[in-house]
Protein backbone atom coordinates (compact mmCIF):
# COMPACT_ATOMS: atom_id res chain seq x y z
CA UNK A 1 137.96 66.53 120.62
CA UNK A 2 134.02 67.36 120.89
CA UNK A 3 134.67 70.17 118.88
CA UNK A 4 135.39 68.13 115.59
CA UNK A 5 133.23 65.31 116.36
CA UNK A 6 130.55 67.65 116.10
CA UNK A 7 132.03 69.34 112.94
CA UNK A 8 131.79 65.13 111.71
CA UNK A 9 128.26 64.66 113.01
CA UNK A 10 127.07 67.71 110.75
CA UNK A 11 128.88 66.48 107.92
CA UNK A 12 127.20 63.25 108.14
CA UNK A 13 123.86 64.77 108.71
CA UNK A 14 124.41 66.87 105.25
CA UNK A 15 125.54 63.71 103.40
CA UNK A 16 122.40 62.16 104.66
CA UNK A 17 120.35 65.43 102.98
CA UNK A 18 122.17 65.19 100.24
CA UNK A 19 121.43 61.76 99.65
CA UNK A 20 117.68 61.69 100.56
CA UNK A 21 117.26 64.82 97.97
CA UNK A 22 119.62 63.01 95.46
CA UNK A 23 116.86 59.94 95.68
CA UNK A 24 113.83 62.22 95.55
CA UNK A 25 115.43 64.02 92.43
CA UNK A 26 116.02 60.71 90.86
CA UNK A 27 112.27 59.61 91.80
CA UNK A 28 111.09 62.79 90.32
CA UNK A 29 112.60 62.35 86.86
CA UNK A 30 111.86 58.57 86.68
CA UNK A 31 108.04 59.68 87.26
CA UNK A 32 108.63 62.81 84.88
CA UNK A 33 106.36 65.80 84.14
CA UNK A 34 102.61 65.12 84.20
CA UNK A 35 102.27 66.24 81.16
CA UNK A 36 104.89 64.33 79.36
CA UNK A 37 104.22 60.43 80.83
CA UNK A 38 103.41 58.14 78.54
CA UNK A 39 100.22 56.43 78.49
CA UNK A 40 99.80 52.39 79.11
CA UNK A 41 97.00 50.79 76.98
CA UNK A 42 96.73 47.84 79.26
CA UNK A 43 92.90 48.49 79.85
CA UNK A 44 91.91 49.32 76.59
CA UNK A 45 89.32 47.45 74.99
CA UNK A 46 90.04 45.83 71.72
CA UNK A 47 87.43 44.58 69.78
CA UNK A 48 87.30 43.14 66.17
CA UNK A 49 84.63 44.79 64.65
CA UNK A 50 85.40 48.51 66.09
CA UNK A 51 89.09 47.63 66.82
CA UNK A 52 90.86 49.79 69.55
CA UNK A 53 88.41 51.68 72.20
CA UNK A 54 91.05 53.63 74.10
CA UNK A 55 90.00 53.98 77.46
CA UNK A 56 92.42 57.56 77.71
CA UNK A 57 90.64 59.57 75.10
CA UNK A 58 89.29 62.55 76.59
CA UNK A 59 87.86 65.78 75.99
CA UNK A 60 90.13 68.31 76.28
CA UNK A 61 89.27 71.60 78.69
CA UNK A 62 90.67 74.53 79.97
CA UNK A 63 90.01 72.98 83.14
CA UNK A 64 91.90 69.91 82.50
CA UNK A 65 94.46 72.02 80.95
CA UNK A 66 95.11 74.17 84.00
CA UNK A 67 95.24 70.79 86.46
CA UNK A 68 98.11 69.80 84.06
CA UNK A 69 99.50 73.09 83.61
CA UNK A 70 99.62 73.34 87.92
CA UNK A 71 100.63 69.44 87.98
CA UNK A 72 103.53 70.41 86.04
CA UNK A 73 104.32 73.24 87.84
CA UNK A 74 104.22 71.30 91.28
CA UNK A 75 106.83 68.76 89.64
CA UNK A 76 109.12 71.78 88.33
CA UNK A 77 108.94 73.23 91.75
CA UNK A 78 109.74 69.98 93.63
CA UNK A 79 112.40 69.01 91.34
CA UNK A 80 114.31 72.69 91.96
CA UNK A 81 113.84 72.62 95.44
CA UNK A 82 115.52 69.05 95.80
CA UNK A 83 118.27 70.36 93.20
CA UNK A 84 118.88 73.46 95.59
CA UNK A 85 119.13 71.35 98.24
CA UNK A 86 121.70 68.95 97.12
CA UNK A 87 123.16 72.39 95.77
CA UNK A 88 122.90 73.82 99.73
CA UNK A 89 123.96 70.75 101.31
CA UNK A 90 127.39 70.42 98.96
CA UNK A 91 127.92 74.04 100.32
CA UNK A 92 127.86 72.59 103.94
CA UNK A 93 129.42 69.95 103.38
CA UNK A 94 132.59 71.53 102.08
CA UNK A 95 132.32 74.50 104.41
CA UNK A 96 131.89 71.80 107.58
CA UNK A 97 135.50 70.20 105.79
CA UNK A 98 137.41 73.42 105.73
CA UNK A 99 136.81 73.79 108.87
CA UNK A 100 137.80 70.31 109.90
CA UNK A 101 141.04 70.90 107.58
CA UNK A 102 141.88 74.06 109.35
CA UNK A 103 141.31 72.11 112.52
CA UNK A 104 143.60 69.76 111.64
CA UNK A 105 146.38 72.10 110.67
CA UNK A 106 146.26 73.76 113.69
CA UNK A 107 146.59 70.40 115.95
CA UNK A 108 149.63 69.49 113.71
CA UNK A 109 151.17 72.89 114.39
CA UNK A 110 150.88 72.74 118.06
């Protein structure tokens, strides 16, 4: 029936969303918020008579400040919108399968 192999083609394409924002959303809090990632000290300079020069010291400004502040609210905002979309797509998903179940009834009742 056409009918429910379309009803299984949209269920596949939501599992397929659902995945894609379940990867982004696991990318996104491997990376963390800007503000919060930890610093490597890789290309620091270490020298004996002075002893660590860390190449990440910086003076702090309200213009830096704001870049992290809107970095961090860039991350927030990504990371809801792929929650709400895994939140959406789970909604499909099981609306798509009620249908299909109610499909299925009826075929068994005929």
């Amino acid at each position: 029936r056409e009918d429910l192999a379309s009803l299984l083609k949209s269920v596949q394409a939501q599992e397929k969303e659902k995945l894609h924002l379940t990867a982004t959303i696991q990318v996104l809090k491997k990376s963390g918020r800007p503000s919060e990632r930890l610093v490597s000290h890789e290309n620091c300079t270490i020298r004996q008579s002075t002893g660590h020069e860390c190449m990440h010291i910086q003076q702090i400004t309200e213009a830096s400040g704001t870049e992290e502040a809107e970095a961090d609210a860039q991350y927030d905002s990504a990371l809801k919108e792929a929650i709400k979309g895994v939140q959406d797509a789970v909604v499909a998903i099981n609306e798509y399968l009620e249908e299909i179940r109610y499909e299925i009834a009826a075929l068994e009742a005929e």
